[in-house]
N, C-alpha and C. Protein backbone atom coordinates (compact mmCIF):
# COMPACT_ATOMS: atom_id res chain seq x y z
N UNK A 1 27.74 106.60 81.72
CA UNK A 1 27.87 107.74 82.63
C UNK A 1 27.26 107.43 83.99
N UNK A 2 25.93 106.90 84.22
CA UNK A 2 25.49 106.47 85.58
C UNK A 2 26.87 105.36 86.37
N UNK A 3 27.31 104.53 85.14
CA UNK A 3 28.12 103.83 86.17
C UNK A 3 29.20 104.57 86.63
N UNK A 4 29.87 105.17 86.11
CA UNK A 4 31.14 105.95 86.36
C UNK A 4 30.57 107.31 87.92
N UNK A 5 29.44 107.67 87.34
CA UNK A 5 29.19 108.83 88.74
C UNK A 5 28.46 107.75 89.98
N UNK A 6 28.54 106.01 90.01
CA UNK A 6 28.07 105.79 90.80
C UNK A 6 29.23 105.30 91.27
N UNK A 7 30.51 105.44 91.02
CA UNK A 7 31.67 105.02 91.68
C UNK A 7 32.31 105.51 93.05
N UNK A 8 32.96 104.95 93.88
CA UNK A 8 32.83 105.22 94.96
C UNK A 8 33.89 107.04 94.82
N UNK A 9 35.13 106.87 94.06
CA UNK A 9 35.65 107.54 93.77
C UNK A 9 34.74 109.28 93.82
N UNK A 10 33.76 108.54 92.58
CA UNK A 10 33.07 110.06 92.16
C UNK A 10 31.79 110.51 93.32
N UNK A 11 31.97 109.28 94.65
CA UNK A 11 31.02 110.17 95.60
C UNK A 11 32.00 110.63 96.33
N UNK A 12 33.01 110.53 96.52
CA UNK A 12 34.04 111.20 97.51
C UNK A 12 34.51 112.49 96.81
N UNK A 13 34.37 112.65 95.59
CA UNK A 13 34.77 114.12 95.14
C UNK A 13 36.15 114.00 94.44
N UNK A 14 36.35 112.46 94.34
CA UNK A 14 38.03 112.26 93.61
C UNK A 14 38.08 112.16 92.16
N UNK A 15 36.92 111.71 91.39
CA UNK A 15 36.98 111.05 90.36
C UNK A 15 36.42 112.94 89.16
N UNK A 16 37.56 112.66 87.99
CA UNK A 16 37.07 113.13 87.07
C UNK A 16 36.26 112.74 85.89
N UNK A 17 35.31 113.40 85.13
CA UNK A 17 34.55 112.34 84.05
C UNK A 17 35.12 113.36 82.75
N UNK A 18 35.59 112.99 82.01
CA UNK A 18 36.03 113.42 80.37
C UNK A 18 35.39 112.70 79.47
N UNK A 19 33.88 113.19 78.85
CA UNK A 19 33.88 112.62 77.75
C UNK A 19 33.83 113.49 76.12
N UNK A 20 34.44 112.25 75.65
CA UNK A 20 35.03 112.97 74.13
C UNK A 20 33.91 112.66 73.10
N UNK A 21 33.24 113.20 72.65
CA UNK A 21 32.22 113.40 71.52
C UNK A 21 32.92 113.37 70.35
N UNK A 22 33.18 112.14 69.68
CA UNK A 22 33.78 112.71 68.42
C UNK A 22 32.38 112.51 66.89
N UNK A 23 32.16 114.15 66.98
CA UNK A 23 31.37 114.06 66.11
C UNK A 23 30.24 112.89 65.55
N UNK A 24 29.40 112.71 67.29
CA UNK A 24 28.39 111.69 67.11
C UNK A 24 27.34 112.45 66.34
N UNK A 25 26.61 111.71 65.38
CA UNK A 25 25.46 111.85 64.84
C UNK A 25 23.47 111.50 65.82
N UNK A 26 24.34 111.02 66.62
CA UNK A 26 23.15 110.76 67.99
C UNK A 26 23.18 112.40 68.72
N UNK A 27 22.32 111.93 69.93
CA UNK A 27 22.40 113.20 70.86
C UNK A 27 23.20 112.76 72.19
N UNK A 28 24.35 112.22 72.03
CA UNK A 28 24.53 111.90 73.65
C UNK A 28 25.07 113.21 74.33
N UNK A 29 25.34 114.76 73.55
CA UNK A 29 25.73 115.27 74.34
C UNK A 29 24.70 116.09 75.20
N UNK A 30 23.44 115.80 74.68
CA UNK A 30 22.17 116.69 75.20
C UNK A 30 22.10 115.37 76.72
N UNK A 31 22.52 114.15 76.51
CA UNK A 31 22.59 113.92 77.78
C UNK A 31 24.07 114.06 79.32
N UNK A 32 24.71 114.42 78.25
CA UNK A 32 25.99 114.94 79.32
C UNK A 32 25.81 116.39 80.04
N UNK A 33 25.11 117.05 78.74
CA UNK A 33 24.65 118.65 79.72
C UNK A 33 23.61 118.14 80.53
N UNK A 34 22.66 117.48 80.54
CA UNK A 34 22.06 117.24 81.31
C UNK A 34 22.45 116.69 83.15
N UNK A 35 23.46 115.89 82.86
CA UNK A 35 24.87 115.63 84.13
C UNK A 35 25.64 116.35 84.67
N UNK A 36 25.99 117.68 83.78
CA UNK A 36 26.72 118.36 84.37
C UNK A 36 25.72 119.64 85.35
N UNK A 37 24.74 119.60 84.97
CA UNK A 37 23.50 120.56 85.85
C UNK A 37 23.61 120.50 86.82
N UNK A 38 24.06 118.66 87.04
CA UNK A 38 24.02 117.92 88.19
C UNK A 38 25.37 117.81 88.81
N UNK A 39 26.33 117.88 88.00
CA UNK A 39 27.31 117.70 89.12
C UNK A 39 28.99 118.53 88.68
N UNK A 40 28.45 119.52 87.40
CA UNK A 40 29.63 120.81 87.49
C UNK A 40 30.39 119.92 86.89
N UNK A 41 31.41 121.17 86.85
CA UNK A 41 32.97 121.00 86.32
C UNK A 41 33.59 119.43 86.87
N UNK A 42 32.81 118.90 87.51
CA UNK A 42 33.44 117.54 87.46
C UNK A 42 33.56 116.45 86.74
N UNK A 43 32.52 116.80 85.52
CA UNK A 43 32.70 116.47 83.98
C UNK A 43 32.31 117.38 82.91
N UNK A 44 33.77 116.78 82.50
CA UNK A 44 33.99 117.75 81.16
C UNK A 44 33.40 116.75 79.83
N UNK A 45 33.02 117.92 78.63
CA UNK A 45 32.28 117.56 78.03
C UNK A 45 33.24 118.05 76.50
N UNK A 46 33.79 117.27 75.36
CA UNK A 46 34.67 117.75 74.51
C UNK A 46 33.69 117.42 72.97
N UNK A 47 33.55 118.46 72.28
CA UNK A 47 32.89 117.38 70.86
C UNK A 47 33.84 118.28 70.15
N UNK A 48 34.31 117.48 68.58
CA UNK A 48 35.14 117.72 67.34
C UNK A 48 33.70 117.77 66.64
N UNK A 49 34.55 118.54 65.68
CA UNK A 49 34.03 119.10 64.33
C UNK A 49 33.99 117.43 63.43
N UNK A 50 34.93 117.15 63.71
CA UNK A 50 35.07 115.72 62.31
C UNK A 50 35.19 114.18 63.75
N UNK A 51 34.79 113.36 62.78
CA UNK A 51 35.17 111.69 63.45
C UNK A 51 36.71 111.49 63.77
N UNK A 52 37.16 111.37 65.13
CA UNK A 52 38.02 111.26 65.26
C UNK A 52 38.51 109.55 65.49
N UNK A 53 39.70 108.83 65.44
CA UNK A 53 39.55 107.37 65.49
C UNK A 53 39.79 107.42 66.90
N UNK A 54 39.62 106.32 67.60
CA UNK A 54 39.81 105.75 69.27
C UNK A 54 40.97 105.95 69.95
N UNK A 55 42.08 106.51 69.09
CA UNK A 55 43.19 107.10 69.90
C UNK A 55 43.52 108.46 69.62
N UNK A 56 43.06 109.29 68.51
CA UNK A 56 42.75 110.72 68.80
C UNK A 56 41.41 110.89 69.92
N UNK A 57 40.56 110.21 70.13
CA UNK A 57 40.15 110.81 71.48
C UNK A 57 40.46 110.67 72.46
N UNK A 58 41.28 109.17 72.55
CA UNK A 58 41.67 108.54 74.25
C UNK A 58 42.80 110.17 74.39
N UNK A 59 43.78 110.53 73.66
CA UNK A 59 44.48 111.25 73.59
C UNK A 59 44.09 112.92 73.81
N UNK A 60 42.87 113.07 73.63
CA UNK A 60 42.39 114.66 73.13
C UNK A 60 41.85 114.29 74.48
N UNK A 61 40.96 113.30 75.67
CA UNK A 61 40.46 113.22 76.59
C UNK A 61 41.69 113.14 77.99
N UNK A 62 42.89 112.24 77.89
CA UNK A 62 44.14 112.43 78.55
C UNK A 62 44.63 113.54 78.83
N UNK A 63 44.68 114.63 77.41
CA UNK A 63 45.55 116.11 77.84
C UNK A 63 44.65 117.08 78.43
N UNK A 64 42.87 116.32 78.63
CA UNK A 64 41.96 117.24 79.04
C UNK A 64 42.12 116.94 80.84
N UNK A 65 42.51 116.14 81.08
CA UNK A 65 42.25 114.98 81.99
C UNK A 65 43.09 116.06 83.64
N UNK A 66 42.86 116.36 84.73
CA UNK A 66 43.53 116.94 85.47
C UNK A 66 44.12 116.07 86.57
N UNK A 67 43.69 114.69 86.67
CA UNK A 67 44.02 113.67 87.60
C UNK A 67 45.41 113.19 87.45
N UNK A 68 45.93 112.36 88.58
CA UNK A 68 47.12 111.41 88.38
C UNK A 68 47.00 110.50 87.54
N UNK A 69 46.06 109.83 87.94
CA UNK A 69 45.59 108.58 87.07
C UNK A 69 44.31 109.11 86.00
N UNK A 70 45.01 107.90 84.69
CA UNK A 70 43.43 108.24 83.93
C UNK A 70 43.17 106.48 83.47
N UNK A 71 42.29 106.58 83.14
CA UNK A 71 41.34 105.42 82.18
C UNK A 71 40.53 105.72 81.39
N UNK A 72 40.32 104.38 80.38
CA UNK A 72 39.16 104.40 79.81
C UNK A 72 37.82 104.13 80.31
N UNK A 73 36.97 104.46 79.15
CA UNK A 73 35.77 104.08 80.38
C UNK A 73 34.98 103.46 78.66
N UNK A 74 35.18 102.13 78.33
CA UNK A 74 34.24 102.25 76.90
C UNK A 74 32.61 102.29 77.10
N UNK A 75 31.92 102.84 76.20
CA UNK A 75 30.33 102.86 76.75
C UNK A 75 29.93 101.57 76.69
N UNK A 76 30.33 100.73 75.95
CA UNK A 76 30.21 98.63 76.22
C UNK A 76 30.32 98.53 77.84
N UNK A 77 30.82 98.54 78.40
CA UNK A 77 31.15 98.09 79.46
C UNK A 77 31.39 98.58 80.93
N UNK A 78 31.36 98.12 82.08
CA UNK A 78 30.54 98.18 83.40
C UNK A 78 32.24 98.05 84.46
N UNK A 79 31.80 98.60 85.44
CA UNK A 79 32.55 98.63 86.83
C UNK A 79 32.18 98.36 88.10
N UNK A 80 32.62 97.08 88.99
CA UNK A 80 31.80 97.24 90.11
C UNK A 80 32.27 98.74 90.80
N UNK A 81 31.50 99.08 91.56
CA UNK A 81 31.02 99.91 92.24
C UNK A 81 32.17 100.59 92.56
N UNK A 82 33.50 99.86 93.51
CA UNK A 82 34.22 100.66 94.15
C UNK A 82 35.73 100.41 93.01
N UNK A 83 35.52 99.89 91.32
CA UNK A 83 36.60 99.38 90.84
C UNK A 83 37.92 100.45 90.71
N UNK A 84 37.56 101.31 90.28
CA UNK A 84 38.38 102.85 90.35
C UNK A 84 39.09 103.38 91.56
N UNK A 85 38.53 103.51 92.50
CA UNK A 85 39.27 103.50 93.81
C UNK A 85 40.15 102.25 94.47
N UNK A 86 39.77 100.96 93.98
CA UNK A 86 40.68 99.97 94.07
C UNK A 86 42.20 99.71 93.62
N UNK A 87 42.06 100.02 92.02
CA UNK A 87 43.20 100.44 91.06
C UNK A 87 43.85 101.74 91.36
N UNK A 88 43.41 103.19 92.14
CA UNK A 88 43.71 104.14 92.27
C UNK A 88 44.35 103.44 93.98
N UNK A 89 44.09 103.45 95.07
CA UNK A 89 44.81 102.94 96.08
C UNK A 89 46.30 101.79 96.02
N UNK A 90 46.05 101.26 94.87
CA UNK A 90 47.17 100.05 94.40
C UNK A 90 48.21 100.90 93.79
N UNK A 91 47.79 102.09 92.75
CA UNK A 91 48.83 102.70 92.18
C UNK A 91 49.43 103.73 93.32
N UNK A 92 48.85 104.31 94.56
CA UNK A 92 49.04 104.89 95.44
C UNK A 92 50.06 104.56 96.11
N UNK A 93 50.45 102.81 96.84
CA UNK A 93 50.70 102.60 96.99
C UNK A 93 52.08 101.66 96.43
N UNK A 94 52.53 101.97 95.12
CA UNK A 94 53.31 101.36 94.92
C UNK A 94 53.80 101.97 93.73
N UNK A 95 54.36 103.29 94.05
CA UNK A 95 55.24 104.33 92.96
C UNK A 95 55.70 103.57 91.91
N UNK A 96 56.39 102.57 92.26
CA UNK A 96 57.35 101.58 90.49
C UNK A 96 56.38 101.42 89.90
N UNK A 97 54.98 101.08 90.00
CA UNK A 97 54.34 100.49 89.57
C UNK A 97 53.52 101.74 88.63
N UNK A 98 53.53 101.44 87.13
CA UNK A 98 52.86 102.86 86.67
C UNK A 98 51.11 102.57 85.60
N UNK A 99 51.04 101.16 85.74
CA UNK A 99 49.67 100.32 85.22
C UNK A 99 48.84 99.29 86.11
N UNK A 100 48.08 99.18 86.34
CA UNK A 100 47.20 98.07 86.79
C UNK A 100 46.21 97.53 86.21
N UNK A 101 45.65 96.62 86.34
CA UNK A 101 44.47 95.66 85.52
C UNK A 101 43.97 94.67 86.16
N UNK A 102 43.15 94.54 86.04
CA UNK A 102 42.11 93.59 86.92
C UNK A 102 41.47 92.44 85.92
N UNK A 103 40.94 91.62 86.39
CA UNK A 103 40.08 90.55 85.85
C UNK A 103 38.94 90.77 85.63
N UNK A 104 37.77 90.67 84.53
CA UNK A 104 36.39 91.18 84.54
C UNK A 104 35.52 89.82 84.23
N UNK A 105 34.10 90.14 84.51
CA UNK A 105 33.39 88.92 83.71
C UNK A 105 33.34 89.62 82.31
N UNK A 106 32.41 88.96 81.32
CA UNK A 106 31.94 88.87 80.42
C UNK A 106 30.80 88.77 79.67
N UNK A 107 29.67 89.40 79.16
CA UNK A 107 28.44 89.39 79.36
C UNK A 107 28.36 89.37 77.45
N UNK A 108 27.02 88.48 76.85
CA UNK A 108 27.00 88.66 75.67
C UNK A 108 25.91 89.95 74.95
N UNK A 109 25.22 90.29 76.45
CA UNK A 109 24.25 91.75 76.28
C UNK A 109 24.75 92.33 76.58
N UNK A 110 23.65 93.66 75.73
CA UNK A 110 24.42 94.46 76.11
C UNK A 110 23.46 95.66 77.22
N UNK A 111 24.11 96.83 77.65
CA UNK A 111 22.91 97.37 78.76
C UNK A 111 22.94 96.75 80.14
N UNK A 112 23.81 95.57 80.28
CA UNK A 112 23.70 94.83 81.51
C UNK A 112 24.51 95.67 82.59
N UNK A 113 24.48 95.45 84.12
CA UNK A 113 25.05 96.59 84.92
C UNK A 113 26.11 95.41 85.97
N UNK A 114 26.81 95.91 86.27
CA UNK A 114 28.57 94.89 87.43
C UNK A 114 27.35 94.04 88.01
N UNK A 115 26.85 94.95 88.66
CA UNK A 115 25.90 94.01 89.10
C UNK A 115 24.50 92.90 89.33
N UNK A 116 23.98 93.60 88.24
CA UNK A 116 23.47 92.45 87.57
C UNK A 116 23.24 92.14 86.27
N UNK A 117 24.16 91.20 86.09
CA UNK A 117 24.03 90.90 84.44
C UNK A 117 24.18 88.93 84.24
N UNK A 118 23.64 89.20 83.12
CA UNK A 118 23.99 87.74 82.74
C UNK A 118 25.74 87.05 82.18
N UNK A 119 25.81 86.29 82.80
CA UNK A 119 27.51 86.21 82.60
C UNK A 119 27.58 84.98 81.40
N UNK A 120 28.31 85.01 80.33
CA UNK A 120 28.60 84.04 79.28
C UNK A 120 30.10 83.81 79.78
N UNK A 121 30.62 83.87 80.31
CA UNK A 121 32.08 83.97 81.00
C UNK A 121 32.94 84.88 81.64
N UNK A 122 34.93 84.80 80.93
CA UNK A 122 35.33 85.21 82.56
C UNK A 122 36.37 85.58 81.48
N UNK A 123 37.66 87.06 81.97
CA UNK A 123 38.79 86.89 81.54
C UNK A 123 39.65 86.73 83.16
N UNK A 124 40.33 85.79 82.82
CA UNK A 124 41.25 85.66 84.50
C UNK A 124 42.71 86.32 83.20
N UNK A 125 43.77 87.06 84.12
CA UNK A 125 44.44 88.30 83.60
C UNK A 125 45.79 87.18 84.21
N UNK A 126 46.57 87.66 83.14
CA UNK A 126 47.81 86.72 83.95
C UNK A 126 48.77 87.71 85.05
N UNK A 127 49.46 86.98 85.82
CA UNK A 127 50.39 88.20 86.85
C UNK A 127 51.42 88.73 85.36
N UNK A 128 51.73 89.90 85.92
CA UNK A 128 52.61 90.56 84.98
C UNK A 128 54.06 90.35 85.10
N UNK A 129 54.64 90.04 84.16
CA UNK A 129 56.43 89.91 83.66
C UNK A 129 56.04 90.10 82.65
N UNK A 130 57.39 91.16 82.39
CA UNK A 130 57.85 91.76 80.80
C UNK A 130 57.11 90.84 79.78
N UNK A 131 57.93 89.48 80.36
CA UNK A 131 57.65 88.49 79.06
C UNK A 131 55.90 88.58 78.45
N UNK A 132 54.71 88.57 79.12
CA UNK A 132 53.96 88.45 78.61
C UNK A 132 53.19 89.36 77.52
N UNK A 133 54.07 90.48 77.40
CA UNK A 133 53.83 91.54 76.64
C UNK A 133 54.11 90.78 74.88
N UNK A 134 54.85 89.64 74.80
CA UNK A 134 55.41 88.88 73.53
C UNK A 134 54.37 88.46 73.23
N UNK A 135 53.08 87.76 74.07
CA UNK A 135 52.25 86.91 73.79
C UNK A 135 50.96 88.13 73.09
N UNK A 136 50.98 89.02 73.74
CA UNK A 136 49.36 89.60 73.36
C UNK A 136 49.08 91.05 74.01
N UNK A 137 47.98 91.59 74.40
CA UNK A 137 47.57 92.50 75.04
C UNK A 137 46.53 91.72 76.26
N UNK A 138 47.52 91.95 77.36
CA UNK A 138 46.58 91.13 78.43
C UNK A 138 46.44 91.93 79.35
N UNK A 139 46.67 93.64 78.89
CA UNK A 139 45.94 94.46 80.30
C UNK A 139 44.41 94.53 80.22
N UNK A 140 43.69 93.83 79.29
CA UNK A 140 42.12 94.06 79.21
C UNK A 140 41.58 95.57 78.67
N UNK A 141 40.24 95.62 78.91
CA UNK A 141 39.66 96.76 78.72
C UNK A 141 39.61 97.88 79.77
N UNK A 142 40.48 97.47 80.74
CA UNK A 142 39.61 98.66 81.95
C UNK A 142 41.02 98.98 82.73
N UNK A 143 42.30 99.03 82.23
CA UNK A 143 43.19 99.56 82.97
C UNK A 143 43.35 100.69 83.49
N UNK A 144 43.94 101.24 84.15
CA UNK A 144 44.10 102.60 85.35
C UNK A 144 45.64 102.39 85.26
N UNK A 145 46.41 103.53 84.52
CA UNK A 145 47.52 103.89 84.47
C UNK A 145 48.21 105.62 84.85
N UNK A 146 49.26 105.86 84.96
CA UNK A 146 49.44 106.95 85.57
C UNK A 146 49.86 108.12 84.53
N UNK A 147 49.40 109.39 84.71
CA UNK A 147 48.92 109.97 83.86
C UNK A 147 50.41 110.94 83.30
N UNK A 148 51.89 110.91 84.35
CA UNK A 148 52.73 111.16 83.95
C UNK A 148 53.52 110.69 83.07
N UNK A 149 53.45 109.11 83.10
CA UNK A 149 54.17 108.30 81.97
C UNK A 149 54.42 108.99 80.40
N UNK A 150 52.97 109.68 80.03
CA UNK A 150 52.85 110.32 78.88
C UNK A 150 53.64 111.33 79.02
N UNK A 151 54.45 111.59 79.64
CA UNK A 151 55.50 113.09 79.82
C UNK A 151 56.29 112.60 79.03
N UNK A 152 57.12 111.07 79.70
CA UNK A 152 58.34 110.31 79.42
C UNK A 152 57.98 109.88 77.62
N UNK A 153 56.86 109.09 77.58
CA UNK A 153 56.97 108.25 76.12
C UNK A 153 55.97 108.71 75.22
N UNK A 154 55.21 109.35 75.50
CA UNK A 154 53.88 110.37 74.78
C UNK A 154 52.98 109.65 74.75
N UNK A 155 52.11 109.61 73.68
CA UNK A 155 50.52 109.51 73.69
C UNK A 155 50.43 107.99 73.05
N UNK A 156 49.08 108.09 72.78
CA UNK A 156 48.41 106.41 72.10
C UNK A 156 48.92 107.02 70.20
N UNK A 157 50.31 106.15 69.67
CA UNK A 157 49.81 106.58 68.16
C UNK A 157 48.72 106.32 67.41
N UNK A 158 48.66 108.08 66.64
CA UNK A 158 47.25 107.64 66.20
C UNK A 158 47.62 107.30 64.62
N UNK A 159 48.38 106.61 64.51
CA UNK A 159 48.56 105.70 63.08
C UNK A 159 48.19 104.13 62.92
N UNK A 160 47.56 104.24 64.41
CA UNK A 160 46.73 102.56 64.75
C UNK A 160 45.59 103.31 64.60
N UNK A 161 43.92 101.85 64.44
CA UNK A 161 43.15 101.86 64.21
C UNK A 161 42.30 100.92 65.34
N UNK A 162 43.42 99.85 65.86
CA UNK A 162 42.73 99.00 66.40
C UNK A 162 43.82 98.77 67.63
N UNK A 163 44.80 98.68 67.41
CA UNK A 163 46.03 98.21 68.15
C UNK A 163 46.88 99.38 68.81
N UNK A 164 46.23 100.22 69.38
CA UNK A 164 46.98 101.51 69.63
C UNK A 164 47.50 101.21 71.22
N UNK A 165 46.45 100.63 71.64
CA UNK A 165 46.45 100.18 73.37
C UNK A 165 47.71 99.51 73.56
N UNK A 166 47.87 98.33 72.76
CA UNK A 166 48.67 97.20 73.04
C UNK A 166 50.34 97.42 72.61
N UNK A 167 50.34 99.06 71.45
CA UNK A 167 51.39 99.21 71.23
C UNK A 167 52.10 100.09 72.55
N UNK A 168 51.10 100.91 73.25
CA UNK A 168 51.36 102.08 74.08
C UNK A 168 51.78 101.11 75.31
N UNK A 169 51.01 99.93 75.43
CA UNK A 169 51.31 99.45 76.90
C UNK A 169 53.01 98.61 76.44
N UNK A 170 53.04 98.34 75.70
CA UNK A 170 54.58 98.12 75.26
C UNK A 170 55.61 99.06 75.50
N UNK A 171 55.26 100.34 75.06
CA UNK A 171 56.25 101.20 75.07
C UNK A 171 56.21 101.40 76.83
N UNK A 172 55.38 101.44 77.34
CA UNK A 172 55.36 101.54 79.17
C UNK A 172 56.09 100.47 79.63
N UNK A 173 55.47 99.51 79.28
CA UNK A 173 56.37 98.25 80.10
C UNK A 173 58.13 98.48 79.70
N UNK A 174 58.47 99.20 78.40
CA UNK A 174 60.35 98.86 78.68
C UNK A 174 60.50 99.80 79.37
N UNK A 175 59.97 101.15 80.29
CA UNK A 175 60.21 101.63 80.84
C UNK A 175 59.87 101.42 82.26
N UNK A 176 58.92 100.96 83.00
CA UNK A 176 57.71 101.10 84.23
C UNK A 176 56.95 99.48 84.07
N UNK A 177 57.01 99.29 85.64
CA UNK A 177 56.31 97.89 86.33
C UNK A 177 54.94 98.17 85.79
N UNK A 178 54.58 97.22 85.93
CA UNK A 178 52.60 96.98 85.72
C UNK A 178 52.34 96.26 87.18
N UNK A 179 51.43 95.84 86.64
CA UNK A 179 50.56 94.69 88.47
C UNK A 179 49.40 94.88 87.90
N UNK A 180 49.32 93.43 87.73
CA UNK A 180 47.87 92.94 87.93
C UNK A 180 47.37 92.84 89.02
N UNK A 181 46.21 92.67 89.32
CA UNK A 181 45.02 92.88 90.35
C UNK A 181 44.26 91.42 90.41
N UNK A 182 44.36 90.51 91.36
CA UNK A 182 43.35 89.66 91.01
C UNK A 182 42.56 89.38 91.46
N UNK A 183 41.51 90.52 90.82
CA UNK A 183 39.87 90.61 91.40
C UNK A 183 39.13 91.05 90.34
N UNK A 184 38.03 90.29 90.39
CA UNK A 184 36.96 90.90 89.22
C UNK A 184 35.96 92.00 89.34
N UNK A 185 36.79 93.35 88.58
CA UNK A 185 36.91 94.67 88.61
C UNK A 185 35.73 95.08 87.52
N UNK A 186 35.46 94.72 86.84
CA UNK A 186 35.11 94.68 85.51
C UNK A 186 33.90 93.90 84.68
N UNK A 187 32.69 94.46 83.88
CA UNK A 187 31.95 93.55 83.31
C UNK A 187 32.47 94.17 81.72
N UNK A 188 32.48 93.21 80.68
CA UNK A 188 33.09 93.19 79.52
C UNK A 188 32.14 92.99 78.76
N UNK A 189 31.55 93.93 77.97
CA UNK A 189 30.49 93.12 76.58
C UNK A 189 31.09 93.05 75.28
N UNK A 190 30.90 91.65 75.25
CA UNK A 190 31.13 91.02 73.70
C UNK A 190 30.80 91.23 72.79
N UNK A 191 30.81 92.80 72.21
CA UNK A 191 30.03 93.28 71.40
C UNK A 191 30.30 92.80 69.45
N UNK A 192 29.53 92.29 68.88
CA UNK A 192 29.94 91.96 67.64
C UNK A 192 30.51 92.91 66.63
N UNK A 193 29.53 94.21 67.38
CA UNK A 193 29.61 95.03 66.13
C UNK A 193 30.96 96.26 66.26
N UNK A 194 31.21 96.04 67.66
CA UNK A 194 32.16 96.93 68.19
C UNK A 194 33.68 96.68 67.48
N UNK A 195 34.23 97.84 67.54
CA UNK A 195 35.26 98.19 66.34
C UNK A 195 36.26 96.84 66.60
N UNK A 196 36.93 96.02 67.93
CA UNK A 196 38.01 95.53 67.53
C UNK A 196 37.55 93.87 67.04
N UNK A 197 36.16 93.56 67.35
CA UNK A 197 35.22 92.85 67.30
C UNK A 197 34.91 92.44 65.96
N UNK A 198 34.42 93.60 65.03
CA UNK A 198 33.85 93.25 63.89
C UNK A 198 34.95 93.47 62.36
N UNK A 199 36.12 93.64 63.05
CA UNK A 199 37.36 93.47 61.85
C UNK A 199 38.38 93.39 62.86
N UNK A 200 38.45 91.78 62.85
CA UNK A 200 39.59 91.08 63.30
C UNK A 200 41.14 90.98 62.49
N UNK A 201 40.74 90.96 61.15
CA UNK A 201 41.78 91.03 60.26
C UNK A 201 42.61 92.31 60.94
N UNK A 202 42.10 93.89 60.73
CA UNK A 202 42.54 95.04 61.06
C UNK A 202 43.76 94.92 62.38
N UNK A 203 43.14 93.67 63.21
CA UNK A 203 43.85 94.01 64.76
C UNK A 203 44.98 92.84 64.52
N UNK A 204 44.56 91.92 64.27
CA UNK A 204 45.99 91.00 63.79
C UNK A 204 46.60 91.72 62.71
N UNK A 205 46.34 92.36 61.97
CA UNK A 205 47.47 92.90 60.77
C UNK A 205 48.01 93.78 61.49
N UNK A 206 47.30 94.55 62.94
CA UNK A 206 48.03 95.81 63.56
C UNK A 206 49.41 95.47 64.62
N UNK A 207 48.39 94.33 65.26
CA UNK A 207 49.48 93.40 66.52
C UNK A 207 50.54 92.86 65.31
């Protein structure tokens, strides 16, 4: 949450914050009321009754969502400063275009911030053609896509567990351009324990 309200976006008054509580057993929402004291209806705050999986919330946080553009924001991982307004000016400017993605580093801690962290490496993002959609999921973790698309082809299915991203950005690409970005937008943690991380089987049996 500090990184997202330190975005350039959310000092200009553009950026919305949606976060989805699905029935955490922690207290993070005693720290979101605590944010909103601070900065109102400009984040919304959602908790379920039951555990929902990673695409009933990306989905329950999207239809909450009032912007053009939405993203994820995973709590693993970091944004330089102005990354959101970068991807939001690119999609501005180029209507065909209904996804973007950037290049991030890679950090093996976790807690580290865009700007200072220890780097274990790099993802460089390939330029986008259809074709590379055959090979894998190479929009990364931190894409900025447009929030009408879901009119045309609907939501993330939630009959994935792991692979919901990579099926949804499929169904976009036979319809709508992408563009990659090539700038490092993004810090990425390699988390072991994190869901697509610690059952690899799950995401190759899904892809």
């Amino acid at each position: 949450l500090e990184d997202l309200t330190s975005q350039t976006l959310f000092a200009d008054g553009r950026l919305e914050i949606v976060v989805v509580d699905s029935a955490s057993p922690q207290n993070e929402g005693q720290i979101v009321r605590e944010l909103k004291e601070r900065f109102g209806d400009r984040i919304k705050y959602i908790r379920t009754d039951e555990r929902e999986t990673i695409y009933q919330a990306w989905n329950r946080g999207i239809k909450a969502a009032s912007g053009r553009y939405v993203t994820n924001a995973n709590t693993d991982d970091r944004h330089r400063a102005d990354a959101l307004e970068v991807m939001a000016a690119i999609l501005d400017s180029n209507p065909d275009v209904a996804l973007v993605y950037a290049d991030c580093f890679v950090t093996g801690l976790p807690n580290q911030t865009f700007k200072h962290h220890v780097r274990c490496g790099y993802h460089l993002r390939p330029q986008y053609v259809p074709e590379i959609m055959l090979s894998g999921c190479h929009m990364g973790p931190q894409p900025m896509w447009r929030k009408s698309a879901h009119d045309e082809i609907g939501y993330f299915s939630e009959q994935y567990r792991s692979a919901g991203d990579y099926e949804f950005w499929c169904r976009l690409a036979a319809k709508y351009g992408m563009m990659h970005i090539p700038k490092f937008l993004g810090l990425y943690y390699e988390n072991p324990l994190g869901f697509a991380n610690s059952d690899t089987g799950l995401s190759v049996q899904e892809t």
